[in-house]
Protein backbone atom coordinates (compact mmCIF):
# COMPACT_ATOMS: atom_id res chain seq x y z
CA UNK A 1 49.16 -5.41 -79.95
CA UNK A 2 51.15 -7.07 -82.94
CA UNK A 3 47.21 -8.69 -84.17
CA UNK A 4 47.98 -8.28 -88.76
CA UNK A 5 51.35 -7.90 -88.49
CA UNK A 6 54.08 -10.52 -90.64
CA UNK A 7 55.86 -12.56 -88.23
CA UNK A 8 59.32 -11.57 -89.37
CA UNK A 9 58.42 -7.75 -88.73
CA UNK A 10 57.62 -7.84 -85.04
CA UNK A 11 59.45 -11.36 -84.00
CA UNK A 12 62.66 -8.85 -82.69
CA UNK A 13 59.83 -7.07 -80.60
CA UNK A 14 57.69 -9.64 -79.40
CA UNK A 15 61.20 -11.35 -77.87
CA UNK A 16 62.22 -7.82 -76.36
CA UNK A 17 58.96 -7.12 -74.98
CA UNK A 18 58.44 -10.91 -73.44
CA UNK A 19 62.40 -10.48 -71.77
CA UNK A 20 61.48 -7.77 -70.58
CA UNK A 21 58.66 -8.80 -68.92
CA UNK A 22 60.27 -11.78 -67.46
CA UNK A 23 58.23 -14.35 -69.58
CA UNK A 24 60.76 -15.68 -71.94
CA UNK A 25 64.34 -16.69 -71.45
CA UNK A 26 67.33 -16.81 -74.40
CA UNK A 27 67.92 -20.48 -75.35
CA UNK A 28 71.08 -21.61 -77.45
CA UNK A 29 72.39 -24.48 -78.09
CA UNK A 30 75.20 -25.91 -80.19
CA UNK A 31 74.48 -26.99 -83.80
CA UNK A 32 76.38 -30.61 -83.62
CA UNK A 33 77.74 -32.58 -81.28
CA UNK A 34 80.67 -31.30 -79.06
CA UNK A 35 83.88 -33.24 -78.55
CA UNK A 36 86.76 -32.89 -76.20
CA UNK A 37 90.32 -32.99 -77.51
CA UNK A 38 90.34 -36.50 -75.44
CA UNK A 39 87.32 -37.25 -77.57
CA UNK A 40 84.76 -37.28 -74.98
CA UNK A 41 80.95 -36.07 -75.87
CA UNK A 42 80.40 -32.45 -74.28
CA UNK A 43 77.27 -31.28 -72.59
CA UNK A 44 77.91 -27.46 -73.27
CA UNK A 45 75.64 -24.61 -71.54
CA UNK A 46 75.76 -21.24 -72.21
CA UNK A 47 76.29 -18.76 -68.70
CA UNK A 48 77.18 -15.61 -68.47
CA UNK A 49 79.72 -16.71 -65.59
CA UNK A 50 81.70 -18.79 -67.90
CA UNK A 51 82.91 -16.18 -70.06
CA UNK A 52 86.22 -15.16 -67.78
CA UNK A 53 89.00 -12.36 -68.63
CA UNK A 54 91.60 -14.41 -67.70
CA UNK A 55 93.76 -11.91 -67.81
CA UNK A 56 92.30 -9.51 -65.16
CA UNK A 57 94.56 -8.68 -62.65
CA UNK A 58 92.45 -8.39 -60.15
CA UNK A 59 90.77 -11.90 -60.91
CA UNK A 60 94.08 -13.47 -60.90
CA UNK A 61 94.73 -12.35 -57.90
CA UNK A 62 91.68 -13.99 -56.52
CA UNK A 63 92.73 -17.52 -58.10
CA UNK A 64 96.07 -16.94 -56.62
CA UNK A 65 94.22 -16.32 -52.89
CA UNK A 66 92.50 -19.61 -53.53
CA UNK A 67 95.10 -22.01 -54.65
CA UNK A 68 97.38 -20.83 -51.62
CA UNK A 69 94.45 -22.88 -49.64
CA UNK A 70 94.22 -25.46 -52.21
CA UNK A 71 95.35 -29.08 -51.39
CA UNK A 72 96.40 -30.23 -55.10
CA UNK A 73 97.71 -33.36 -53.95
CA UNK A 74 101.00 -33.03 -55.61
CA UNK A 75 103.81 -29.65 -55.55
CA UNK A 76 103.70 -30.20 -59.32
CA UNK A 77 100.07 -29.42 -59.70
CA UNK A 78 100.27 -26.20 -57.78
CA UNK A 79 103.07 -25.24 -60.10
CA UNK A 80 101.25 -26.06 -63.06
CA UNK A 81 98.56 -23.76 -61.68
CA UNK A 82 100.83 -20.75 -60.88
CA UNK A 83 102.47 -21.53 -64.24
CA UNK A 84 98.62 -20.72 -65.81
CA UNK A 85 98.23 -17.89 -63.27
């Protein structure tokens, strides 16, 4: 199908056409090493369920619903949390 064409003019197509058959999956991955601000090494992944609005009402609403059956241990954790809420 792409048989004598450049790679660079059907690369965009060939990666559409194999998603979209379910044969090929997007990889990414950072370009250095990632550190915490307590200077701890990362291992970073990229999912789709990471990326949160955190300021959807209606998901904050659900976090609220959870931590009321949360056992934090200590009444000044669950106010930090309803603080971030």
């Amino acid at each position: 199908e792409f048989a004598g064409q450049k790679v660079q003019d059907v690369k965009k197509l060939v990666q559409k056409k194999m998603m979209d058959s379910d044969e090929a999956r997007i990889y990414m991955e950072p370009e250095r090493k990632v550190m915490s601000r307590s200077a701890d090494e990362c291992v970073v992944a990229l999912c789709d369920q990471w990326f949160l609005d955190y300021g959807d009402e209606p998901w904050k609403n659900t976090a609220r619903d959870a931590l009321k059956d949360l056992e934090t241990f200590a009444e000044e954790t669950r106010r930090n949390f309803e603080a971030t809420l």
